[in-house]
N, C-alpha and C. Protein backbone atom coordinates (compact mmCIF):
# COMPACT_ATOMS: atom_id res chain seq x y z
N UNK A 1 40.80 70.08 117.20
CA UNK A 1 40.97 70.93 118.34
C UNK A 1 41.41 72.31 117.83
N UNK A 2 40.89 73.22 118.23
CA UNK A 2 41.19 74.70 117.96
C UNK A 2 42.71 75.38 118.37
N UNK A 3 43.09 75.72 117.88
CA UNK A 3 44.94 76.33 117.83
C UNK A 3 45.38 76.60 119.58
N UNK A 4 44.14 77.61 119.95
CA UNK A 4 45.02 77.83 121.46
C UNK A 4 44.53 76.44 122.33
N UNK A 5 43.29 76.01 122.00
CA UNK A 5 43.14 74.56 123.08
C UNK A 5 44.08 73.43 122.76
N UNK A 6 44.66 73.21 121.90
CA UNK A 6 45.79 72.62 121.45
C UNK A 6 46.87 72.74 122.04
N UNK A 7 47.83 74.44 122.19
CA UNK A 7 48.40 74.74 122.54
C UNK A 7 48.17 74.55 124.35
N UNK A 8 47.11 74.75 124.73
CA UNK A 8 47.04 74.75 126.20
C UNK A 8 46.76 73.11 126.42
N UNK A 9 46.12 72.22 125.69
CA UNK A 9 46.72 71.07 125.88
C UNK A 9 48.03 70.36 125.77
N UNK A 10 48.92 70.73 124.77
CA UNK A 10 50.46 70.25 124.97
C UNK A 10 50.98 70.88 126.03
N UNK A 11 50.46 72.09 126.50
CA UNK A 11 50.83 72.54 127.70
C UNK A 11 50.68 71.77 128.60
N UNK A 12 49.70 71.29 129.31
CA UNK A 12 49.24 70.51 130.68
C UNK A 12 50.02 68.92 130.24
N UNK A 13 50.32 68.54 128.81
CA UNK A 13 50.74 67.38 128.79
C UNK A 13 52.49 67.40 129.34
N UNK A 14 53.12 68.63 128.47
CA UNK A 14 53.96 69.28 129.03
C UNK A 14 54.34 68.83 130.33
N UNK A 15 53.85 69.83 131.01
CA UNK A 15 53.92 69.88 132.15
C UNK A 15 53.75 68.47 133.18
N UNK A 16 52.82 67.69 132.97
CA UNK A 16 53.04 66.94 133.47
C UNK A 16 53.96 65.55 133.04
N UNK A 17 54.52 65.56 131.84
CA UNK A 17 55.75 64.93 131.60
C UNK A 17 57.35 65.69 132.50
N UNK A 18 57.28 66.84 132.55
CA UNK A 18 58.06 67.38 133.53
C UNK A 18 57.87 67.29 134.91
N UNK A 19 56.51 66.74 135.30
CA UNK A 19 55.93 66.65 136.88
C UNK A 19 56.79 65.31 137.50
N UNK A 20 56.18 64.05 136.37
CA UNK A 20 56.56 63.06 136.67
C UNK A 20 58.02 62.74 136.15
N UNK A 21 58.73 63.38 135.40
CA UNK A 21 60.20 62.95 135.30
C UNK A 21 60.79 63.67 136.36
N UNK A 22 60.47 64.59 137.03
CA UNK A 22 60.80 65.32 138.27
C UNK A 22 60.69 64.14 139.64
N UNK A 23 59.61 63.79 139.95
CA UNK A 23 59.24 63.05 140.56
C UNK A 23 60.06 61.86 140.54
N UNK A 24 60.49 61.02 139.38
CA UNK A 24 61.36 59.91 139.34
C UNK A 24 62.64 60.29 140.04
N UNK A 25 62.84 61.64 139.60
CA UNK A 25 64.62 62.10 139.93
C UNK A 25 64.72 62.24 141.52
N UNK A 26 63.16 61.56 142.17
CA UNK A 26 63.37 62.17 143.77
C UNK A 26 63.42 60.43 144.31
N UNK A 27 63.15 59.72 143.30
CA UNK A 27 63.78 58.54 143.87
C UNK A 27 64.31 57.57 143.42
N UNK A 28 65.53 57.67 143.52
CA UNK A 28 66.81 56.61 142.74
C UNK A 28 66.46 55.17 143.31
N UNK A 29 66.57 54.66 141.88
CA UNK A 29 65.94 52.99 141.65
C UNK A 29 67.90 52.97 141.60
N UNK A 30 68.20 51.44 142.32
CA UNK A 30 69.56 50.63 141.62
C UNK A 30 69.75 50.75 140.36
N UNK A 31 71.47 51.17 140.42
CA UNK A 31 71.99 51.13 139.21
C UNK A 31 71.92 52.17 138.21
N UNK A 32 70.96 52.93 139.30
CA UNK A 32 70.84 54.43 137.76
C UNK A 32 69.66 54.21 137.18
N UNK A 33 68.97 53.15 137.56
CA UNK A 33 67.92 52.94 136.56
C UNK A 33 66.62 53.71 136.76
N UNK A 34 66.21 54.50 135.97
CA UNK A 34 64.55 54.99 136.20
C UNK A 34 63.21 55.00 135.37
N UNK A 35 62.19 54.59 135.72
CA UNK A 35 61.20 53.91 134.84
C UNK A 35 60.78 54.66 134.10
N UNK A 36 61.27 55.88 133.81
CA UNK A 36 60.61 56.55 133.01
C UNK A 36 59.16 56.89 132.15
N UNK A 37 58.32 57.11 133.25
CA UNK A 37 57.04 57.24 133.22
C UNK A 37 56.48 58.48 132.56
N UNK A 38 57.25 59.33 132.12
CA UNK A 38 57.08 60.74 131.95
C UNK A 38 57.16 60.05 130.12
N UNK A 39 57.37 58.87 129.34
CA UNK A 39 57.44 58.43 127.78
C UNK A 39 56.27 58.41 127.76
N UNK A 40 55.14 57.72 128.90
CA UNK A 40 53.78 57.70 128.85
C UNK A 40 53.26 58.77 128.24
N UNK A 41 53.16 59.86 128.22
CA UNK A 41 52.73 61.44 127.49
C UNK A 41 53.41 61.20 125.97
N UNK A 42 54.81 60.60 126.15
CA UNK A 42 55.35 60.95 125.20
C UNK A 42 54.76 59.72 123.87
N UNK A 43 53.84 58.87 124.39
CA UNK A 43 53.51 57.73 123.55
C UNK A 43 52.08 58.23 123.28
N UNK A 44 51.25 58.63 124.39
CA UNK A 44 49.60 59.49 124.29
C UNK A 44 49.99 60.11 123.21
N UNK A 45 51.07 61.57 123.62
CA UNK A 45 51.16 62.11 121.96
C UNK A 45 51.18 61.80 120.81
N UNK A 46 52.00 60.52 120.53
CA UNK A 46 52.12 59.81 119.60
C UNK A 46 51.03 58.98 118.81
N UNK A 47 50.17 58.86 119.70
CA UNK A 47 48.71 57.73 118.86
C UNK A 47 47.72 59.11 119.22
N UNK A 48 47.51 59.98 119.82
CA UNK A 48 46.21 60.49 120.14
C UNK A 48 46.39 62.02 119.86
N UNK A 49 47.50 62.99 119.99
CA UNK A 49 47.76 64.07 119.67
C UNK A 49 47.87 64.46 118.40
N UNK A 50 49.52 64.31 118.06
CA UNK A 50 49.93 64.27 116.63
C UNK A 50 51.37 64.56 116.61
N UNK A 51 52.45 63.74 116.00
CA UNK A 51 53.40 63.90 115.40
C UNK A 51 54.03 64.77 116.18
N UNK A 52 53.94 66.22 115.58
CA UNK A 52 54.65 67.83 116.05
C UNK A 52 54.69 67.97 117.47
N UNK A 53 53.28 67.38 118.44
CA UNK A 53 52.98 67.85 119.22
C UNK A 53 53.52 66.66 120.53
N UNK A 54 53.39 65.88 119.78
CA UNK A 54 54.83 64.54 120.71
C UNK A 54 56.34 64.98 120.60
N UNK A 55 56.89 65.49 119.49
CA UNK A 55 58.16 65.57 119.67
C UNK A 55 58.55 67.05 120.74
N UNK A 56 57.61 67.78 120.20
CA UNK A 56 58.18 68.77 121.20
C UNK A 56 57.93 69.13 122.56
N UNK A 57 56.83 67.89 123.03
CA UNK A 57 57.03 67.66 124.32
C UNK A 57 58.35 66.78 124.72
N UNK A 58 58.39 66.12 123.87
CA UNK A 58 60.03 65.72 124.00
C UNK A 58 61.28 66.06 124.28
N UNK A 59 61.42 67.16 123.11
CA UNK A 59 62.29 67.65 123.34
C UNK A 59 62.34 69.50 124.75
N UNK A 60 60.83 69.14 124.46
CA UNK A 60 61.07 70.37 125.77
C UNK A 60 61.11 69.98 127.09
N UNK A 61 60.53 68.67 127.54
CA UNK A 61 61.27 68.32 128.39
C UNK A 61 62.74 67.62 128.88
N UNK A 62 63.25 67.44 127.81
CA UNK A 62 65.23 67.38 127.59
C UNK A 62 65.21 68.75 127.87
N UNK A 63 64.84 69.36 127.56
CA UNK A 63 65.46 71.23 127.78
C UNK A 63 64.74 71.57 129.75
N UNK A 64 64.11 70.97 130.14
CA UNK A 64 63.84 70.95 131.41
C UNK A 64 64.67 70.18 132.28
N UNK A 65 65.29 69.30 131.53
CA UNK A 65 66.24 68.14 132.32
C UNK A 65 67.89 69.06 132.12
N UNK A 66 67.53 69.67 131.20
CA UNK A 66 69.02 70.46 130.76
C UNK A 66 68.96 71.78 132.38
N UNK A 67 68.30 72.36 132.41
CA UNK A 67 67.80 73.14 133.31
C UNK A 67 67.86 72.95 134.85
N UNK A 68 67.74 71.81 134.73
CA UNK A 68 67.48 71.21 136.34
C UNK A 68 68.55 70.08 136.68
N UNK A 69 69.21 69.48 135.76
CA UNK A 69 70.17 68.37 136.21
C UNK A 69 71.26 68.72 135.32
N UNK A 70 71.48 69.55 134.59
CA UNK A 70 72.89 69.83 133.38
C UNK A 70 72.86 69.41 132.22
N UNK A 71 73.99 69.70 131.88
CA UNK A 71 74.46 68.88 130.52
C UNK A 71 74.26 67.65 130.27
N UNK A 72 74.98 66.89 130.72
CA UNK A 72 75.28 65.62 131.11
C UNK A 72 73.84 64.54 130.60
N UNK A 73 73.25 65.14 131.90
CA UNK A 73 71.70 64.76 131.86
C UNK A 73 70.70 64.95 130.74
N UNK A 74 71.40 66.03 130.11
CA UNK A 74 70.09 66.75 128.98
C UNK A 74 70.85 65.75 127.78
N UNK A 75 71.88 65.84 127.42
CA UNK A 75 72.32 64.54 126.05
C UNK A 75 71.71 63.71 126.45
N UNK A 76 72.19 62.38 127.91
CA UNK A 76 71.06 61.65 128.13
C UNK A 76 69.95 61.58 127.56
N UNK A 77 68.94 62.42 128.25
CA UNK A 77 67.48 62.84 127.88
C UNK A 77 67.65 62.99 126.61
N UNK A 78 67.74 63.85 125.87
CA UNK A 78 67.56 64.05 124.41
C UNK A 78 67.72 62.92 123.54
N UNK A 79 68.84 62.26 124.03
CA UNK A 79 69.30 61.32 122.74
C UNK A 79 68.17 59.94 122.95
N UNK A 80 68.02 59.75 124.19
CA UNK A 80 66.91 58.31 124.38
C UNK A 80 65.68 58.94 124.18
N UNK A 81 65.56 60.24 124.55
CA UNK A 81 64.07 60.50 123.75
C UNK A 81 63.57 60.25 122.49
N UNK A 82 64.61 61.04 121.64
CA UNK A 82 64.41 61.15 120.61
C UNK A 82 64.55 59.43 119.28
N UNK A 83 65.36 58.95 119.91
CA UNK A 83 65.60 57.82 119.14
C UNK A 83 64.52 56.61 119.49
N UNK A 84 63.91 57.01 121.04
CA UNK A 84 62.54 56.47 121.69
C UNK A 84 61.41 56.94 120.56
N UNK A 85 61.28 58.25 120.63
CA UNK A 85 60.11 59.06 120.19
C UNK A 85 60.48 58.07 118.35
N UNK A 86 61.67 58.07 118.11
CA UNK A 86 60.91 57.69 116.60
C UNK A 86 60.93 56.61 116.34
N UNK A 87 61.31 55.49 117.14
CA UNK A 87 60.96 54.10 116.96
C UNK A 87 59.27 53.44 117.31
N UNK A 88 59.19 54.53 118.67
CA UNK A 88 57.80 54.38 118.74
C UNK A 88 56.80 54.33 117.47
N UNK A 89 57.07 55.77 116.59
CA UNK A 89 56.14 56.20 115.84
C UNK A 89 56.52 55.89 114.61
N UNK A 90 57.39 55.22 114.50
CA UNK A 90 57.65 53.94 113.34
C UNK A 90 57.00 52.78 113.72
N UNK A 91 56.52 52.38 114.82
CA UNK A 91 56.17 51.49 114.67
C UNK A 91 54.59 51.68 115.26
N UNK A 92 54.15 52.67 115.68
CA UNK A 92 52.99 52.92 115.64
C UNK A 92 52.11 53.33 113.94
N UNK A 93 52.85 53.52 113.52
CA UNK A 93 52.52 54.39 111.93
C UNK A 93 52.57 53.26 110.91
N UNK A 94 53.56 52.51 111.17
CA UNK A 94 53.41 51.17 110.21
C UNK A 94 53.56 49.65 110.58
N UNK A 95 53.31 49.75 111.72
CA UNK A 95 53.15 48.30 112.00
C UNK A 95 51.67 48.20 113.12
N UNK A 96 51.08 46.39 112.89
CA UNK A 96 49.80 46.71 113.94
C UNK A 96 50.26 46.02 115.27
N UNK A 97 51.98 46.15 116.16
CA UNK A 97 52.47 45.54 116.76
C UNK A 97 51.26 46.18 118.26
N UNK A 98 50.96 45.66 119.46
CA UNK A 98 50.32 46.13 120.22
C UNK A 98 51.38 47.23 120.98
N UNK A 99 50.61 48.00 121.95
CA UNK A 99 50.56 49.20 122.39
C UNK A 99 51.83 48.76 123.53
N UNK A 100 51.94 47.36 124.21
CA UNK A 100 52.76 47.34 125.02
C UNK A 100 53.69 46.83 124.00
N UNK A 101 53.89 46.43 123.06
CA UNK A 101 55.31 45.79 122.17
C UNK A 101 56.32 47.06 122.09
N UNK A 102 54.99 47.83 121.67
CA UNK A 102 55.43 49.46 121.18
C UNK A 102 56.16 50.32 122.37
N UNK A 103 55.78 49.82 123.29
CA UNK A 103 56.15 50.51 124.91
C UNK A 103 57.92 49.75 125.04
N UNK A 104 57.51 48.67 124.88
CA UNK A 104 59.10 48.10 125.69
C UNK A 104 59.93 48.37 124.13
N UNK A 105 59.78 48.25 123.16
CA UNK A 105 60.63 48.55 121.95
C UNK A 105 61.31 50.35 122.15
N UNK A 106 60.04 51.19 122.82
CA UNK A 106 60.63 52.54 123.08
C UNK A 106 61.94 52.79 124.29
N UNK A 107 61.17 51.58 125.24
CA UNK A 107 62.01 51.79 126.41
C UNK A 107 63.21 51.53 126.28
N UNK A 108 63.37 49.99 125.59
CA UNK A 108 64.79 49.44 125.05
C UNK A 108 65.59 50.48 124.10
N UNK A 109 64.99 51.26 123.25
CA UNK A 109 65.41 52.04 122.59
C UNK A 109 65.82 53.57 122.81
N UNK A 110 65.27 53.81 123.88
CA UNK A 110 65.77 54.98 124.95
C UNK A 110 66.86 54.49 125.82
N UNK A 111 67.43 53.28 126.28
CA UNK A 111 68.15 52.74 127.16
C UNK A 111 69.67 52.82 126.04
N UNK A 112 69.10 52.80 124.79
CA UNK A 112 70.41 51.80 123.86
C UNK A 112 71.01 53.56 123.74
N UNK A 113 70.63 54.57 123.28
CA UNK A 113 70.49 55.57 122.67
C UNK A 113 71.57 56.07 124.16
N UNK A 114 70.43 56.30 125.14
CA UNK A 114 71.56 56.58 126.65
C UNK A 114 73.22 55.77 126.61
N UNK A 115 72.99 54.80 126.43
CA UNK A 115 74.20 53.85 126.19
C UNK A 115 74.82 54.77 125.29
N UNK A 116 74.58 54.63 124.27
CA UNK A 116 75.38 55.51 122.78
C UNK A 116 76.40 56.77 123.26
N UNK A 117 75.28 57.83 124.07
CA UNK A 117 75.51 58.70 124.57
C UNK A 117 76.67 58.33 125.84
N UNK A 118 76.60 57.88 126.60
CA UNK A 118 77.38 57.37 127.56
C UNK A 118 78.46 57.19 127.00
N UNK A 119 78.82 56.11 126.20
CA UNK A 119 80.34 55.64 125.06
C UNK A 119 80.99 57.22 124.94
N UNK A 120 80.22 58.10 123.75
CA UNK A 120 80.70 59.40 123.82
C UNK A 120 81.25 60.58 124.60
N UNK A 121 80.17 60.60 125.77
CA UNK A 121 80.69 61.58 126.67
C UNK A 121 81.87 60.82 127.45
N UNK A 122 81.65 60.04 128.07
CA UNK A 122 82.96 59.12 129.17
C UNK A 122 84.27 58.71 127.95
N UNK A 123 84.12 58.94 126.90
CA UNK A 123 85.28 58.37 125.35
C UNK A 123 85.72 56.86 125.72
N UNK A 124 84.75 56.34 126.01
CA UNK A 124 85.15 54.35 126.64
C UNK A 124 84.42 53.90 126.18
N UNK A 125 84.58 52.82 125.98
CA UNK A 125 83.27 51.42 125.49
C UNK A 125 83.05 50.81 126.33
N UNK A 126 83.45 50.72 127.33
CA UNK A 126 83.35 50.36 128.68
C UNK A 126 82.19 50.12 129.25
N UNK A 127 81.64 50.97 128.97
CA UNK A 127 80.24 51.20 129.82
C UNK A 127 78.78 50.19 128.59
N UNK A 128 79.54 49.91 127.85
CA UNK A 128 78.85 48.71 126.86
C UNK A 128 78.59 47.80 127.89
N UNK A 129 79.17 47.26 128.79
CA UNK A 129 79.12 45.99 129.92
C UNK A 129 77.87 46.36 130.41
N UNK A 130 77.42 47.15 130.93
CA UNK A 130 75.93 47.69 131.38
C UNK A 130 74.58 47.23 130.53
N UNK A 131 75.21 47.02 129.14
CA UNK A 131 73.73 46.38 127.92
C UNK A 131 72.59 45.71 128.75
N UNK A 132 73.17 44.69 129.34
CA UNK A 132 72.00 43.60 129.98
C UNK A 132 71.04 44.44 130.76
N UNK A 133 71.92 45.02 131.61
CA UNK A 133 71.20 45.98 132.99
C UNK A 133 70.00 46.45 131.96
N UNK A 134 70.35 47.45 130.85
CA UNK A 134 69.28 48.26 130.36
C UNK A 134 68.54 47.86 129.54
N UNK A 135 69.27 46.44 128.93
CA UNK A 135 67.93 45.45 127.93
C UNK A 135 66.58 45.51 128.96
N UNK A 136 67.42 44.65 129.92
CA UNK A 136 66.18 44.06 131.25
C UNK A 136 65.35 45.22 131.55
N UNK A 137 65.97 46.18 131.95
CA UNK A 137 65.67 47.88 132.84
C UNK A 137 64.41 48.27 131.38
N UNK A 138 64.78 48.47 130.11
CA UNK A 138 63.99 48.83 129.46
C UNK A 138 62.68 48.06 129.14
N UNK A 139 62.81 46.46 129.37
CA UNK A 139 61.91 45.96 129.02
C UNK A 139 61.12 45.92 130.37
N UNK A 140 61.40 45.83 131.40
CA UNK A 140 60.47 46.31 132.52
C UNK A 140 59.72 47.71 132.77
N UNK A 141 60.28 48.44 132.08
CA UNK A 141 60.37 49.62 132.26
C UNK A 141 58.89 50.33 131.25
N UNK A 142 59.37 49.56 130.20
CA UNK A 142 58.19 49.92 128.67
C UNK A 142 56.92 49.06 129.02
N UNK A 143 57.13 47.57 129.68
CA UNK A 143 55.93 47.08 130.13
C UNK A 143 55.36 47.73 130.99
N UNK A 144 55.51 48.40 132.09
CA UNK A 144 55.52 49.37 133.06
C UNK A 144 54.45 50.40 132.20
N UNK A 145 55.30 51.05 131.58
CA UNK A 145 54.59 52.39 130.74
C UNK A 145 53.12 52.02 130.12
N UNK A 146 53.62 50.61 129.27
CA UNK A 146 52.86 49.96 128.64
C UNK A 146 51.35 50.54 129.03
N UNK A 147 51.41 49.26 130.36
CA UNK A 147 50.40 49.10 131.20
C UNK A 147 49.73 49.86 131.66
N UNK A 148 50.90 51.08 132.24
CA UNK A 148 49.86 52.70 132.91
C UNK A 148 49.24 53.50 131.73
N UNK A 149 49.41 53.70 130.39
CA UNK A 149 49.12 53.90 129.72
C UNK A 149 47.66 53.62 129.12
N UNK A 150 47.56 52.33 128.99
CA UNK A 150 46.08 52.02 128.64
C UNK A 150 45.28 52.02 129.66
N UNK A 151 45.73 52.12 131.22
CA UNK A 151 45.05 52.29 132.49
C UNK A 151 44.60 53.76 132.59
N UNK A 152 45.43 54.77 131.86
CA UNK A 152 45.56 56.10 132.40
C UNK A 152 44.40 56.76 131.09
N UNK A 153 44.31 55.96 130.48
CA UNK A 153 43.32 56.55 128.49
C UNK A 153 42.29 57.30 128.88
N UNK A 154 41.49 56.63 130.04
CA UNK A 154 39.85 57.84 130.29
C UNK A 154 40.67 58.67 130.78
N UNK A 155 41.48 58.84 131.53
CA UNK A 155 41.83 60.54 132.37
C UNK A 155 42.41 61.28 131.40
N UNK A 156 43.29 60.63 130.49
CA UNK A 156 43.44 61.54 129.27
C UNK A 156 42.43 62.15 128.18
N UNK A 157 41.51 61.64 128.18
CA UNK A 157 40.59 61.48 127.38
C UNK A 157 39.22 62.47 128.10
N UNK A 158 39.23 62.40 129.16
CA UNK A 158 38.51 63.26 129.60
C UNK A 158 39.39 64.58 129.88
N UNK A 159 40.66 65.12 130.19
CA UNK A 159 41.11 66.00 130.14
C UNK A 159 41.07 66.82 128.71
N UNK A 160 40.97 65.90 127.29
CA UNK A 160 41.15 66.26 125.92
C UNK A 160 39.51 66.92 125.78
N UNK A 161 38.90 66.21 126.58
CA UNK A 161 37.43 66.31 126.34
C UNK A 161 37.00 67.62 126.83
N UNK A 162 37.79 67.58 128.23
CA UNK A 162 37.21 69.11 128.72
C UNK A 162 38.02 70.52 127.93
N UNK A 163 39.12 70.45 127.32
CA UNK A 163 40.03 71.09 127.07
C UNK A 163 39.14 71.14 125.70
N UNK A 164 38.66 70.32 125.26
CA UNK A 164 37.96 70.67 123.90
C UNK A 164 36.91 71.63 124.10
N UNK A 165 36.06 71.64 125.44
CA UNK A 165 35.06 72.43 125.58
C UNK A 165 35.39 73.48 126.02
N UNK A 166 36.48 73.78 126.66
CA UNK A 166 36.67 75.49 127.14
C UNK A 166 36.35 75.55 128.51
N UNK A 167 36.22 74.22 129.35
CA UNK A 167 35.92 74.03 130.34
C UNK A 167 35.72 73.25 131.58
């Protein structure tokens, strides 16, 4: 792909990882929990983009969550992204585990990472009692992704397609 169609594709992927994590924040699931559908982009990047161009949709949408919900929210975001984003692509890069193993291993691993973060900011361990909630929450959550993911491949694929042509 050519430098600016590249660029204007992490754009629209961008963007719509910010569409749909927007969208989740308009409707609270029990317990805090949200399916986080907006990793879907962040896993496309990961097998079909490249490397550079997954993380910093990553991390630019933590800087959109920083923007729109605070502090608070943006450690959240950042820290389960990021510890998401590289378990994924550890295990996309060296293992032939399938696409949904790879999904709920991210989700669980964005949930544990939030946890981490949680201990720190609140200075309690307290909030360790919650584990189960987000084992379960993540593994529903990554099957979830899983699934829309390999459902969603032609619309990505035709968006890459037209974005390749200039048109």
């Amino acid at each position: 792909m050519k430098k600016t169609r590249k660029i204007a594709y992490n754009g629209l992927l961008l963007a719509l990882a910010v569409a749909v994590s927007a969208i989740e924040n308009l409707f609270p699931l029990p317990l805090g929990v949200k399916p986080g559908f907006s990793n879907i982009i962040i896993m496309y990047a990961i097998i079909y983009i490249g490397t550079g161009s997954a993380f910093s949709i990553c991390i630019l949408k933590s800087l959109f969550v920083l923007l729109t919900r605070g502090l608070t929210a943006f450690c959240m975001s950042v820290s389960g992204g990021i510890l998401s984003f590289l378990l994924m692509l550890l295990l996309f890069r060296r293992t032939k585990a399938s696409l949904l193993f790879n999904s709920i291993s991210g989700g669980i691993a964005h949930n544990m990472a939030q946890l981490a973060a949680a201990c720190i900011i609140l200075k309690t361990k307290a909030v360790a009692a919650y584990l189960p909630v987000l084992i379960i929450s993540g593994c529903i959550a990554g099957c979830a992704s899983g699934i829309c993911l390999r459902v969603l491949m032609p619309a990505f694929s035709k968006l890459k397609t037209t974005v390749n042509k200039g048109g």
